[in-house]
N, C-alpha and C. Protein backbone atom coordinates (compact mmCIF):
# COMPACT_ATOMS: atom_id res chain seq x y z
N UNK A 1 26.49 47.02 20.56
CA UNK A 1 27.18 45.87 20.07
C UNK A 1 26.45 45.34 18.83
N UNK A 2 26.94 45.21 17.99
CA UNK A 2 26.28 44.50 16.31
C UNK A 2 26.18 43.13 16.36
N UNK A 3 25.24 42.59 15.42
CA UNK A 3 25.07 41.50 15.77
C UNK A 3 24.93 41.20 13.99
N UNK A 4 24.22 41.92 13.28
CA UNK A 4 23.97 41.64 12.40
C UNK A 4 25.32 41.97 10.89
N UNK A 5 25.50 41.05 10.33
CA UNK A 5 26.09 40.65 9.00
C UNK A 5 26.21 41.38 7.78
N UNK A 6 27.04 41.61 7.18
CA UNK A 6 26.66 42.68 5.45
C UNK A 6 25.54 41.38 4.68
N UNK A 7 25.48 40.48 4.43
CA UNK A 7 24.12 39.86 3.79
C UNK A 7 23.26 39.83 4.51
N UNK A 8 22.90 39.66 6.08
CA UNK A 8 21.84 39.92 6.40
C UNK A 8 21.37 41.25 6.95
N UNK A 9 22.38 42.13 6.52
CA UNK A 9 22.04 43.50 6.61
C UNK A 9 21.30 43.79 4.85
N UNK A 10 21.94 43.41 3.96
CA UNK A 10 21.04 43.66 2.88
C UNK A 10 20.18 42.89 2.24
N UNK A 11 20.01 41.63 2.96
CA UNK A 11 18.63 40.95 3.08
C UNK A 11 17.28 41.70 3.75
N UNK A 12 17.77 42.25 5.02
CA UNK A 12 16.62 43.63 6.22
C UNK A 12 16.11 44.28 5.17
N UNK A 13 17.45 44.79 4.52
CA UNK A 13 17.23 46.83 3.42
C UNK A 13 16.47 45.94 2.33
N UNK A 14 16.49 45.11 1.53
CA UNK A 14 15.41 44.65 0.20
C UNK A 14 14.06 43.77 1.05
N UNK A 15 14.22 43.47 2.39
CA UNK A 15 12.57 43.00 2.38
C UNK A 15 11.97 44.12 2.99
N UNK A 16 12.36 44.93 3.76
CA UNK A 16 12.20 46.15 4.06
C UNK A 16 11.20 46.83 2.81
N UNK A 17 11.90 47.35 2.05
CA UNK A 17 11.98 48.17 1.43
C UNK A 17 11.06 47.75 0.30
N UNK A 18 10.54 46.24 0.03
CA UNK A 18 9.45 45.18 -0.66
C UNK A 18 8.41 45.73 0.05
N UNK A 19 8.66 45.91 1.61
CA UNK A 19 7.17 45.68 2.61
C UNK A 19 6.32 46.83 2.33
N UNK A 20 7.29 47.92 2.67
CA UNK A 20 7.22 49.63 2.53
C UNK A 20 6.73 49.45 0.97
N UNK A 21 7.15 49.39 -0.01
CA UNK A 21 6.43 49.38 -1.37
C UNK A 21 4.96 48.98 -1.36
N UNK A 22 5.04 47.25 -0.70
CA UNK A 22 3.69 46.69 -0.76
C UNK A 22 2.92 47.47 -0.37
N UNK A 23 2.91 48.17 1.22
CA UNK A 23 1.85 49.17 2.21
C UNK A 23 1.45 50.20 1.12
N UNK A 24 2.39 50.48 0.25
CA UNK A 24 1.99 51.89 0.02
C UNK A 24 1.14 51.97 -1.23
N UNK A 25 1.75 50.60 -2.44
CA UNK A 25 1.02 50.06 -3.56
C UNK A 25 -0.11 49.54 -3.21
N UNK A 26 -0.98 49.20 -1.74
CA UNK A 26 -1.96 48.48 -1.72
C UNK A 26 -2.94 49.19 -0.75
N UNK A 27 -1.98 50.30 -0.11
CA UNK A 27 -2.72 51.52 0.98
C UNK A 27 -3.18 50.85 1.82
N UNK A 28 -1.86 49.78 2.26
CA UNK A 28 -2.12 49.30 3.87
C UNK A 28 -0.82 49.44 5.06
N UNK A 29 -1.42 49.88 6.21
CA UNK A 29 -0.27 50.42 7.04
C UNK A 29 0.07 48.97 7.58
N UNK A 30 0.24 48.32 6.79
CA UNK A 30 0.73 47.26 7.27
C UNK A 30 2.51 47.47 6.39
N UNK A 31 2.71 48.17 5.43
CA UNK A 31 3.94 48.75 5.18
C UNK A 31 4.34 49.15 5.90
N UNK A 32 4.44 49.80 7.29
CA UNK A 32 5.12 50.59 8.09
C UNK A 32 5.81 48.96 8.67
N UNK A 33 5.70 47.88 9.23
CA UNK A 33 6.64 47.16 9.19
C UNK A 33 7.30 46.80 8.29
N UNK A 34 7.63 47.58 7.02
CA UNK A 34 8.83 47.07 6.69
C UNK A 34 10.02 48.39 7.20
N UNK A 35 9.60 48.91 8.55
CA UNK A 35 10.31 49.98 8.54
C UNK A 35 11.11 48.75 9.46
N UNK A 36 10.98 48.09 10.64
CA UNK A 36 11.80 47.68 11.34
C UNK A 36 13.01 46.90 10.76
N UNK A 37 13.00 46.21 9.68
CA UNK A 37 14.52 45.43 8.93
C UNK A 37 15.09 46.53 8.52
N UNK A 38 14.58 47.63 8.12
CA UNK A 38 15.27 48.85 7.79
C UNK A 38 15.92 49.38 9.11
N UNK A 39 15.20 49.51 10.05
CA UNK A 39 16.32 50.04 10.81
C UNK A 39 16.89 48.88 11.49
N UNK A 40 16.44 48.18 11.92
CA UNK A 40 17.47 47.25 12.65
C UNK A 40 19.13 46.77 11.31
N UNK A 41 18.48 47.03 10.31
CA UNK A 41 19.96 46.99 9.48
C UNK A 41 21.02 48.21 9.21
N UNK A 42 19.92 49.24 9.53
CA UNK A 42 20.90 50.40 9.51
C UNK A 42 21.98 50.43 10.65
N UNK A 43 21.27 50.19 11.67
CA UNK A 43 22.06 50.37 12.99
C UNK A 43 22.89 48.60 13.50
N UNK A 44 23.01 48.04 12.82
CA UNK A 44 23.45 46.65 12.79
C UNK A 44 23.24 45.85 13.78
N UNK A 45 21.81 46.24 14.65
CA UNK A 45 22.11 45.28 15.78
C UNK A 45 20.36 44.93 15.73
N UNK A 46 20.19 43.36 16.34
CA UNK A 46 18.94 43.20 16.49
C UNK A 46 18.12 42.73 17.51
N UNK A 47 17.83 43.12 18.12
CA UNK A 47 17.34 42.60 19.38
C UNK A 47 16.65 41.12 20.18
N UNK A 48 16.24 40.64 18.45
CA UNK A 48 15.86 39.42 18.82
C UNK A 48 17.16 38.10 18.89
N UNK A 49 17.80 38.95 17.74
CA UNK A 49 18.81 38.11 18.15
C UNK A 49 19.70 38.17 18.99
N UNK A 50 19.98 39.20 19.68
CA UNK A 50 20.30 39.52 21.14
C UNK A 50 19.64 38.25 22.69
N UNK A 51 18.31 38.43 22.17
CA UNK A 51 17.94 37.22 23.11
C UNK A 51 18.33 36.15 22.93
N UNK A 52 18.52 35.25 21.63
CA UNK A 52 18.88 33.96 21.05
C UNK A 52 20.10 34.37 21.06
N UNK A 53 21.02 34.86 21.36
CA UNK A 53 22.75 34.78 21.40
C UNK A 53 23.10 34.87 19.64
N UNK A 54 22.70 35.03 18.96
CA UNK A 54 23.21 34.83 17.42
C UNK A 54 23.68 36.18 17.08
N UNK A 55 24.47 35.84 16.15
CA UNK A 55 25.37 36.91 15.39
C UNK A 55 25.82 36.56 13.85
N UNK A 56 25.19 36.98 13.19
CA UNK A 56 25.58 37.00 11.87
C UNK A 56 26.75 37.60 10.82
N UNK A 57 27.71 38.48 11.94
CA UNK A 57 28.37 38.74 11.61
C UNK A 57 29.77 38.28 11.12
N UNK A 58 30.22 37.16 11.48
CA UNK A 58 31.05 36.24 11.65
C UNK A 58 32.40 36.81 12.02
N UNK A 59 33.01 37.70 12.35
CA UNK A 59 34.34 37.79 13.24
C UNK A 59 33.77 39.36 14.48
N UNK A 60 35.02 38.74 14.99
CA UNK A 60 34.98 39.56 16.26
C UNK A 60 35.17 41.47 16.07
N UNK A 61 35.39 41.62 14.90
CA UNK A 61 35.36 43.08 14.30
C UNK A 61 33.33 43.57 14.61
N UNK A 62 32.39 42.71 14.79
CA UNK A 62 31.17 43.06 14.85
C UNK A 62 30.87 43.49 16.02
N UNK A 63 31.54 42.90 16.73
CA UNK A 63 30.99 43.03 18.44
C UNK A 63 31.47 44.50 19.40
N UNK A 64 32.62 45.16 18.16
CA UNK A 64 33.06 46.44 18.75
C UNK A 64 34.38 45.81 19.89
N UNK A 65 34.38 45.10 19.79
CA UNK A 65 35.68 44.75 20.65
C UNK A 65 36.69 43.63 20.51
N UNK A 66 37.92 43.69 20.70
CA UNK A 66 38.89 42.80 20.17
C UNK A 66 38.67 41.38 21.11
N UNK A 67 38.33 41.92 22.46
CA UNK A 67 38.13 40.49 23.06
C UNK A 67 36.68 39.98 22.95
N UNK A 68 35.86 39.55 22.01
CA UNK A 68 34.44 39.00 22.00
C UNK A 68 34.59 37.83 22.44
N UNK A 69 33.53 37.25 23.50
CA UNK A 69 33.85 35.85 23.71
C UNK A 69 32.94 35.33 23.01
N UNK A 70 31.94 35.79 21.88
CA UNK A 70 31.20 34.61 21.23
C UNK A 70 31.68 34.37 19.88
N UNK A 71 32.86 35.06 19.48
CA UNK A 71 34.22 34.43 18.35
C UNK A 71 35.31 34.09 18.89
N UNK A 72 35.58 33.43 19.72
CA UNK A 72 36.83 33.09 20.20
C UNK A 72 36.80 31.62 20.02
């Protein structure tokens, strides 16, 4: 089930992809977290926000199903 949004899907892919630069421009594996906004945006769903009930997606086309009860 998706949770996550086209802007906060390409908000993930550019800080992502900042973090991964920084690690690698400064030769700290502290770049390998910018792998997680990368994938949690590839695959559109996020787990934390899974716990907090949020969805950034704003219609019921995100949730994979016509009856979502958290757009109704």
């Amino acid at each position: 089930m998706k949770n996550i949004g086209s802007l906060d899907k390409s908000i993930r892919i550019i800080a992502g992809l900042a973090a991964i630069v920084l690690g690698v421009t400064y030769k700290s594996w502290w770049g390998a977290i910018g792998l997680v906004p990368l994938i949690t945006a590839f695959i559109g769903w996020c787990p934390v926000y899974s716990i907090f009930g949020i969805k950034t997606c704003g219609t019921s086309s995100c949730c994979g199903t016509s009856s979502c009860e958290t757009h109704k």
